[in-house]
C-alpha atoms as a PDB file:
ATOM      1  CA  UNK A   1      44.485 -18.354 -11.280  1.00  0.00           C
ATOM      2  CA  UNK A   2      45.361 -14.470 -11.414  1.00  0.00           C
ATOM      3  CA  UNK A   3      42.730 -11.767 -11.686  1.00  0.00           C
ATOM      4  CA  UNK A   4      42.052  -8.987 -13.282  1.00  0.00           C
ATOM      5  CA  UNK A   5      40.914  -7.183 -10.657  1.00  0.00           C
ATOM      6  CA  UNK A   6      41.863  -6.835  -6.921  1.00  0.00           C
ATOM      7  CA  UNK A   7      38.277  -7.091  -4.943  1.00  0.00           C
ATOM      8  CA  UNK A   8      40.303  -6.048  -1.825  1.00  0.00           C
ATOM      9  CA  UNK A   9      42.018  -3.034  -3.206  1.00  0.00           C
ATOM     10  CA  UNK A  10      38.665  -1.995  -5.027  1.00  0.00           C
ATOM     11  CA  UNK A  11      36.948  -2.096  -1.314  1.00  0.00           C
ATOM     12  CA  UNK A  12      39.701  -0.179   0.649  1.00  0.00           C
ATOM     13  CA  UNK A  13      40.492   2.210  -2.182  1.00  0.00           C
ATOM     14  CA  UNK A  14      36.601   3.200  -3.073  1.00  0.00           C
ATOM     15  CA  UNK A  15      35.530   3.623   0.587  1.00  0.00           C
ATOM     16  CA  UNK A  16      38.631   6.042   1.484  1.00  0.00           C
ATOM     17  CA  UNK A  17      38.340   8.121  -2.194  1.00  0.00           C
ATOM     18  CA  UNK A  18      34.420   8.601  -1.296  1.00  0.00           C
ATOM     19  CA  UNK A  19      35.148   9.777   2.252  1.00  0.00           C
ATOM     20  CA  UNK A  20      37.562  12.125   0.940  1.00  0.00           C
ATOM     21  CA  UNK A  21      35.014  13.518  -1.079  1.00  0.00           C
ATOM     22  CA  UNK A  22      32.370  13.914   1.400  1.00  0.00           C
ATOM     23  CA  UNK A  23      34.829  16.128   4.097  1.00  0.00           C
ATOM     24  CA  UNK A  24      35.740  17.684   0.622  1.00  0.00           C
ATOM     25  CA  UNK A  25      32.122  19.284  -0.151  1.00  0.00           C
ATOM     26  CA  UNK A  26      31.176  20.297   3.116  1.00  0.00           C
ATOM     27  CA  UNK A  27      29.597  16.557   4.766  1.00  0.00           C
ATOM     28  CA  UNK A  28      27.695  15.771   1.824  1.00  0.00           C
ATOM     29  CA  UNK A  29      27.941  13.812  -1.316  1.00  0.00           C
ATOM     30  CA  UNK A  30      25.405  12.993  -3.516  1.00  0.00           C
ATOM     31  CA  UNK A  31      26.260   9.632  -5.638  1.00  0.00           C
ATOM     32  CA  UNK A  32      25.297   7.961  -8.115  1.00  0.00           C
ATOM     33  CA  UNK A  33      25.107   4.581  -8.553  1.00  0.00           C
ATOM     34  CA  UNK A  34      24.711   2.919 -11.798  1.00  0.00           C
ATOM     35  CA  UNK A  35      24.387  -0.795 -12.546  1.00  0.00           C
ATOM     36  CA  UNK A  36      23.390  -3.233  -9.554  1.00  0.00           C
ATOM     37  CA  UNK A  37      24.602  -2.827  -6.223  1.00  0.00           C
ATOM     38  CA  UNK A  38      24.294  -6.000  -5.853  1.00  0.00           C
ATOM     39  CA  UNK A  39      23.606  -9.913  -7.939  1.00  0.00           C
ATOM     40  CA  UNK A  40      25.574  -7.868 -10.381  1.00  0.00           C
ATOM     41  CA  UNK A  41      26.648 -11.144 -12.751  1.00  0.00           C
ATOM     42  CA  UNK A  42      27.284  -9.606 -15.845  1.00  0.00           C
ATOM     43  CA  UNK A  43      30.249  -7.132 -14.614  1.00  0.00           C
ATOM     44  CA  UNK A  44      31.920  -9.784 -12.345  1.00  0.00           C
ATOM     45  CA  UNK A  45      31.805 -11.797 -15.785  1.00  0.00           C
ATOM     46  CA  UNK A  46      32.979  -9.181 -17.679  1.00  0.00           C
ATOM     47  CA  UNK A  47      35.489  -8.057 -14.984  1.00  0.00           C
ATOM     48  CA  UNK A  48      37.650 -11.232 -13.317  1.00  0.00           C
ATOM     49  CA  UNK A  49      37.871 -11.232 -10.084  1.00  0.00           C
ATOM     50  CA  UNK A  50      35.084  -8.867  -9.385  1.00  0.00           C
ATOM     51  CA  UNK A  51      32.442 -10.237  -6.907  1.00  0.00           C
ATOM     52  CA  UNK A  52      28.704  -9.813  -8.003  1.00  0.00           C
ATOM     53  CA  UNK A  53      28.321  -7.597  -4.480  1.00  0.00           C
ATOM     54  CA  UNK A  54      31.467  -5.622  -4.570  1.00  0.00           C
ATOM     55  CA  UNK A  55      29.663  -2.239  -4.851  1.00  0.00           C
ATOM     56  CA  UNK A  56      27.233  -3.414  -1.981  1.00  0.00           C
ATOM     57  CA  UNK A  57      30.176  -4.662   0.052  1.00  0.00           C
ATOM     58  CA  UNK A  58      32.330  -1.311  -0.123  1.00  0.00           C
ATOM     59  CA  UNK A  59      28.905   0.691   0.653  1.00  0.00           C
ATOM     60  CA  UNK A  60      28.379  -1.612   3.662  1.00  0.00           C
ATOM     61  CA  UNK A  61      32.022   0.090   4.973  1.00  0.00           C
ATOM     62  CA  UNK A  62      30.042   3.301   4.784  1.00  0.00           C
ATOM     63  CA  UNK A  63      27.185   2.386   6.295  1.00  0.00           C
ATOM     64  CA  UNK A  64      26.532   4.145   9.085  1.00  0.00           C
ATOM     65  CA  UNK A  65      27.537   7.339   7.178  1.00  0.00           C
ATOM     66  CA  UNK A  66      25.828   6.830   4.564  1.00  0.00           C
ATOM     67  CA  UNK A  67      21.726   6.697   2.987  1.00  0.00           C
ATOM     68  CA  UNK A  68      20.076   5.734   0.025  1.00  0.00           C
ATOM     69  CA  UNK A  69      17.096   7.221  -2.250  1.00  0.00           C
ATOM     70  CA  UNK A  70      15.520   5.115  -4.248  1.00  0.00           C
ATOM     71  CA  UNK A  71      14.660   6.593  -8.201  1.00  0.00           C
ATOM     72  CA  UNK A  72      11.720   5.316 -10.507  1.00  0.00           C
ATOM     73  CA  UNK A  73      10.239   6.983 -13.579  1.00  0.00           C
ATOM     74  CA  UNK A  74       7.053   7.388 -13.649  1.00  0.00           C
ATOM     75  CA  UNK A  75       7.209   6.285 -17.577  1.00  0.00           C
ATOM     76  CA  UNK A  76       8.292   2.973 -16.415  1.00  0.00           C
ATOM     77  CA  UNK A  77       5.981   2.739 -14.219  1.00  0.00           C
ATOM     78  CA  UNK A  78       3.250   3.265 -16.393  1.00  0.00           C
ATOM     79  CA  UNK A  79       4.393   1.143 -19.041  1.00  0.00           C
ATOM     80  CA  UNK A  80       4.771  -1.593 -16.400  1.00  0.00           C
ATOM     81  CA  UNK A  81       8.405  -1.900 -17.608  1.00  0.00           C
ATOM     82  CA  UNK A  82       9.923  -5.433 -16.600  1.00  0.00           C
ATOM     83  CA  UNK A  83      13.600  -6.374 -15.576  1.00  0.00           C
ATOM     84  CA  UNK A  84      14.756  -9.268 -18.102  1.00  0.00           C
ATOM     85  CA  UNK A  85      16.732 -10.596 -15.495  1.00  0.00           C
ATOM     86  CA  UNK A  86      13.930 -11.252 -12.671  1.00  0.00           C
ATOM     87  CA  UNK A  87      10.720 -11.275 -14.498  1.00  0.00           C
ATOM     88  CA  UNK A  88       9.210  -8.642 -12.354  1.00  0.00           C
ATOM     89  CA  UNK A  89       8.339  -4.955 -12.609  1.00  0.00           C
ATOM     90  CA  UNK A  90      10.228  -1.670 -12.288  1.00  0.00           C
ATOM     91  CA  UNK A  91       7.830  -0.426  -9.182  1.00  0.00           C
ATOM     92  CA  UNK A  92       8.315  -4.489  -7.979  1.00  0.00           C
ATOM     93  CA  UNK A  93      11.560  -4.202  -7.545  1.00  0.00           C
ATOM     94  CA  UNK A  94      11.778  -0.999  -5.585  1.00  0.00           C
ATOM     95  CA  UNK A  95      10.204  -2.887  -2.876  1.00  0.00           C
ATOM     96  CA  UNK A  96      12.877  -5.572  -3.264  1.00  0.00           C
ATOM     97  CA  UNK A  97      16.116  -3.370  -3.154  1.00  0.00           C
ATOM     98  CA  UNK A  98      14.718  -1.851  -0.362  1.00  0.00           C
ATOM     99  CA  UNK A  99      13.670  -4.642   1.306  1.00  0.00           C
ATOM    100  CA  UNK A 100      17.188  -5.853   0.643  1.00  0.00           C
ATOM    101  CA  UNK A 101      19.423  -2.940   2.005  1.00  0.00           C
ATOM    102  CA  UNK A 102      17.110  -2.713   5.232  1.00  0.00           C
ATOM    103  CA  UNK A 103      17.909  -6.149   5.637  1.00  0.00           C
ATOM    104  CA  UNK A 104      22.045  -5.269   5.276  1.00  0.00           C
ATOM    105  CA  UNK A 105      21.285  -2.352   7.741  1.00  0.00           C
ATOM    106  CA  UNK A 106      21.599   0.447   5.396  1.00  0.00           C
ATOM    107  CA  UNK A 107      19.043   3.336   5.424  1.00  0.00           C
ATOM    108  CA  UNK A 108      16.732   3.806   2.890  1.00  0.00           C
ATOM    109  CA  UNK A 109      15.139   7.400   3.166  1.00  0.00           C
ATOM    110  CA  UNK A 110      12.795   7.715   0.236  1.00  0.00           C
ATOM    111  CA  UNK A 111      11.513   7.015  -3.604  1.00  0.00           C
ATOM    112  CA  UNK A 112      11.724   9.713  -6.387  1.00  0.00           C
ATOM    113  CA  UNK A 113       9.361   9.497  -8.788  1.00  0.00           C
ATOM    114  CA  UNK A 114      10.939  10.967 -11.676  1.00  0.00           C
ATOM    115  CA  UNK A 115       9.543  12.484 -15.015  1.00  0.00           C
ATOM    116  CA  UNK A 116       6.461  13.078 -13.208  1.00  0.00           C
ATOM    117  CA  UNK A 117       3.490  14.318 -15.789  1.00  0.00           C
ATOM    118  CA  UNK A 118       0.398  14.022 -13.760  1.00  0.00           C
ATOM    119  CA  UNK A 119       0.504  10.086 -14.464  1.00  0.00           C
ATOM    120  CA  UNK A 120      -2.271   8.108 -13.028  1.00  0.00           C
ATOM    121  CA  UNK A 121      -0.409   5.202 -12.697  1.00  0.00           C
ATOM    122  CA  UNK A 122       2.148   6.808 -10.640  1.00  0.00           C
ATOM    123  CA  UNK A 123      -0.001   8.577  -8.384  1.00  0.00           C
ATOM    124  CA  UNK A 124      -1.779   5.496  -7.408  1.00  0.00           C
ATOM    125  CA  UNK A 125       2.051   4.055  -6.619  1.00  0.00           C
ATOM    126  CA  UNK A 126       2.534   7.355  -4.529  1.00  0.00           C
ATOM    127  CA  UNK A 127      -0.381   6.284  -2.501  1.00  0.00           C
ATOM    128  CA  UNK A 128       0.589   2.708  -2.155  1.00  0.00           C
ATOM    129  CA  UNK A 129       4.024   3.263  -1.026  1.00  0.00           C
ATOM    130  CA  UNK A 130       3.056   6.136   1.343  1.00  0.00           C
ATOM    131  CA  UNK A 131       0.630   3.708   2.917  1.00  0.00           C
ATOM    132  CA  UNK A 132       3.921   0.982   3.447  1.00  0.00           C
ATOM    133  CA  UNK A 133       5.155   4.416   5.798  1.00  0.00           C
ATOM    134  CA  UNK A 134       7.445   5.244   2.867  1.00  0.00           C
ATOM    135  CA  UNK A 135       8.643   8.979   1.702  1.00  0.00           C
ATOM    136  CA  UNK A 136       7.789   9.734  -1.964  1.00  0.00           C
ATOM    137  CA  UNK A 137       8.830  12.740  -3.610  1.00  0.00           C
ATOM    138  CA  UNK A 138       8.105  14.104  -7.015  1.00  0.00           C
ATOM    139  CA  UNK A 139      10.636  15.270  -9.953  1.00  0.00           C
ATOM    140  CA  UNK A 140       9.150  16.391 -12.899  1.00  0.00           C
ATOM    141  CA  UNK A 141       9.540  16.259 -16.658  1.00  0.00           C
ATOM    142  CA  UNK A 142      11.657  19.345 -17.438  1.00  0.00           C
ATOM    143  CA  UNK A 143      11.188  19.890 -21.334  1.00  0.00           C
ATOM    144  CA  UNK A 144      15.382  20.759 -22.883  1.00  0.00           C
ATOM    145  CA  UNK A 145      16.736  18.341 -20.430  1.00  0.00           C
ATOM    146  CA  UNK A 146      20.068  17.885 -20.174  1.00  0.00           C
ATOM    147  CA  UNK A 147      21.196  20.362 -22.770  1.00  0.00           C
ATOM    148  CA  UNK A 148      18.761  23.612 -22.273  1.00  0.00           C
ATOM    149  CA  UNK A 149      20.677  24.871 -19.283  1.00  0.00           C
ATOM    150  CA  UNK A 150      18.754  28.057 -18.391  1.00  0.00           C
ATOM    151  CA  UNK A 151      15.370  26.704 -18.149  1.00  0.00           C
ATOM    152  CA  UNK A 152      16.571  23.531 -15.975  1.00  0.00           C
ATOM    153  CA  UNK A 153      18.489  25.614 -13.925  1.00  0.00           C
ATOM    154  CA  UNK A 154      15.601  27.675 -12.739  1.00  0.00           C
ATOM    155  CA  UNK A 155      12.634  27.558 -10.782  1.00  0.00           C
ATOM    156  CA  UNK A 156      10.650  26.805 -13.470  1.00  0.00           C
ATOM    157  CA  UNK A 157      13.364  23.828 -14.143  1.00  0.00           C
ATOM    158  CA  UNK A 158      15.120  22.056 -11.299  1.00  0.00           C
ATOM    159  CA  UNK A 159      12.927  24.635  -8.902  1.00  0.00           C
ATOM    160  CA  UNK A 160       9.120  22.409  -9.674  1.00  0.00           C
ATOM    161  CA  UNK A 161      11.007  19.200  -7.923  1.00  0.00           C
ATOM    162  CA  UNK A 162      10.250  18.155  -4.629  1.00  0.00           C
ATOM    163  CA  UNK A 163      13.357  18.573  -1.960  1.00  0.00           C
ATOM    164  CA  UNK A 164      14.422  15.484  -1.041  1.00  0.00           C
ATOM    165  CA  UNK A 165      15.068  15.670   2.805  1.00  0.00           C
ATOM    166  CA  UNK A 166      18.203  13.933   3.935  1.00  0.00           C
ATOM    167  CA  UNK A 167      19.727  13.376   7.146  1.00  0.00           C
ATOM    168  CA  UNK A 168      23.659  11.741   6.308  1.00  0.00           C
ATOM    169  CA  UNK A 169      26.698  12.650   4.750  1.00  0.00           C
ATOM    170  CA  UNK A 170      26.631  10.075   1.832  1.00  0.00           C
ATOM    171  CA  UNK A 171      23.629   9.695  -0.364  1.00  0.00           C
ATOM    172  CA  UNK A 172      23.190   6.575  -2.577  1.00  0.00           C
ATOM    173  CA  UNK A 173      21.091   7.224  -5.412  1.00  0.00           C
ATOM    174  CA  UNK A 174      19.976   4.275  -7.293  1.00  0.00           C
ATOM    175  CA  UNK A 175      17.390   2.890  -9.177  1.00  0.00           C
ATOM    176  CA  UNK A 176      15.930  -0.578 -10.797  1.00  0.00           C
ATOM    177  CA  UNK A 177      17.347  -0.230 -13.935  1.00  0.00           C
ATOM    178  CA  UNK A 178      19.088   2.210 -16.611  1.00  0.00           C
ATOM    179  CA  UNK A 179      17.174   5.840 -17.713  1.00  0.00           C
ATOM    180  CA  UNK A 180      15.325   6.556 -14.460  1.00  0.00           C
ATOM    181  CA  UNK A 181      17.279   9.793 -13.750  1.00  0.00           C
ATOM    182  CA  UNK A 182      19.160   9.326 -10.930  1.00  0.00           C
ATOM    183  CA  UNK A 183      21.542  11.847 -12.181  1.00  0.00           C
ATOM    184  CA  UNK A 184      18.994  14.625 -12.662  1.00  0.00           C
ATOM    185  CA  UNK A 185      17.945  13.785  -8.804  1.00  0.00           C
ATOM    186  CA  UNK A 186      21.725  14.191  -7.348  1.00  0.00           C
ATOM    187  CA  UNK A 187      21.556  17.687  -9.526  1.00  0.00           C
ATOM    188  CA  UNK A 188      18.081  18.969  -8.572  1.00  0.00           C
ATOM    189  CA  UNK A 189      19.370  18.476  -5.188  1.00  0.00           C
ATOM    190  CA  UNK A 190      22.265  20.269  -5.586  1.00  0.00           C
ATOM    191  CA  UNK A 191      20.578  23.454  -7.171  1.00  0.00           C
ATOM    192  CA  UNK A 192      17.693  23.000  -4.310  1.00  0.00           C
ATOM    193  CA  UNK A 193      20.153  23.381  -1.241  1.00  0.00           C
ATOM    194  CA  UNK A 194      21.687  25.923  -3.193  1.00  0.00           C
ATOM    195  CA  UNK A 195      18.568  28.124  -3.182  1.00  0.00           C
ATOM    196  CA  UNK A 196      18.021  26.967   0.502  1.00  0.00           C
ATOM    197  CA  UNK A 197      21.362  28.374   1.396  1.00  0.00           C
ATOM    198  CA  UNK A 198      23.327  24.812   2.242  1.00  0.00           C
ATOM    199  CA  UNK A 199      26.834  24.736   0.738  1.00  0.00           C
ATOM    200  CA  UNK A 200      28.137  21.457  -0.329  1.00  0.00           C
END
């Protein structure tokens, strides 16, 4: 049978393009990574020859370069917002992906609760993970978000989040599932080293 898609290529080709990158901004890269890292069914459906832990796979190459932050919204979190897939909820399965990529080896520095309002719910998640030993850091709600530039790029914006502290070249962002804003964490990050006087 021929495939669409050359799992070996996709490996060897990913891992070199990403290190690239990371000697390319000055030894750090924030990514983003959407979908599953891993059990991901639908694209190696979708995609022939794609293995349901390719991503995981070429991020096990980087390994020892590389960390991963974890991203929840608080909105899911209050809502207890479930994955179709497993049947369990969004704060659930936090614990599970990290529970997995420990197991791999992989570093897992912290969880981001995003669109942080002063949510009960998530507070009393704060409290539970920081009891597990586990970093949690805060990113707000920022009201214009993504297209009121001035006010997100400000203190009053990007400047309210919590600075996620990070100790490798590479870091992972992910989350449970789709909206959690994983891409607003890679960008308060950038404008927060940025004002702390670290060039990527």
């Amino acid at each position: 049978m021929k495939y669409g898609f050359d799992n070996d290529k996709y490996l060897k080709i990913q891992s070199e393009q990403i290190k690239k990158r990371i000697a390319a901004f000055g030894d750090k890269l924030y990514m983003e990574f959407g979908g599953k890292l891993f059990d991901d069914y639908h694209a190696s459906r979708v995609l022939p020859g794609f293995e349901p832990d390719s991503k995981l796979k070429m991020l096990m190459q980087l390994k020892d370069d590389a960390e991963i932050v974890i991203v929840i919204s608080a909105v899911d979190i209050e809502k207890n917002k479930v994955l179709s897939d497993l049947g369990i909820t969004y704060d659930v399965d936090v614990l599970r992906l990290r529970d997995e990529f420990m197991d791999r080896g992989l570093s897992v520095n912290s969880v981001v609760i995003t669109h942080f309002n002063g949510q009960a719910s998530a507070e009393a998640y704060r409290k539970r993970l920081e009891r597990m030993g586990i970093k949690v850091y805060y990113h707000h709600t920022i009201e214009g978000y993504p297209n009121n530039v001035d006010p997100i790029d400000s203190d009053e914006g990007f400047g309210k989040n919590d600075y996620v502290e990070t100790t490798r070249p590479l870091v992972v962002v992910t989350a449970p599932g789709p909206g959690s804003g994983k891409m607003a964490v890679c960008l308060s990050q950038l404008y927060q080293e940025n004002t702390r006087g670290i060039k990527d």
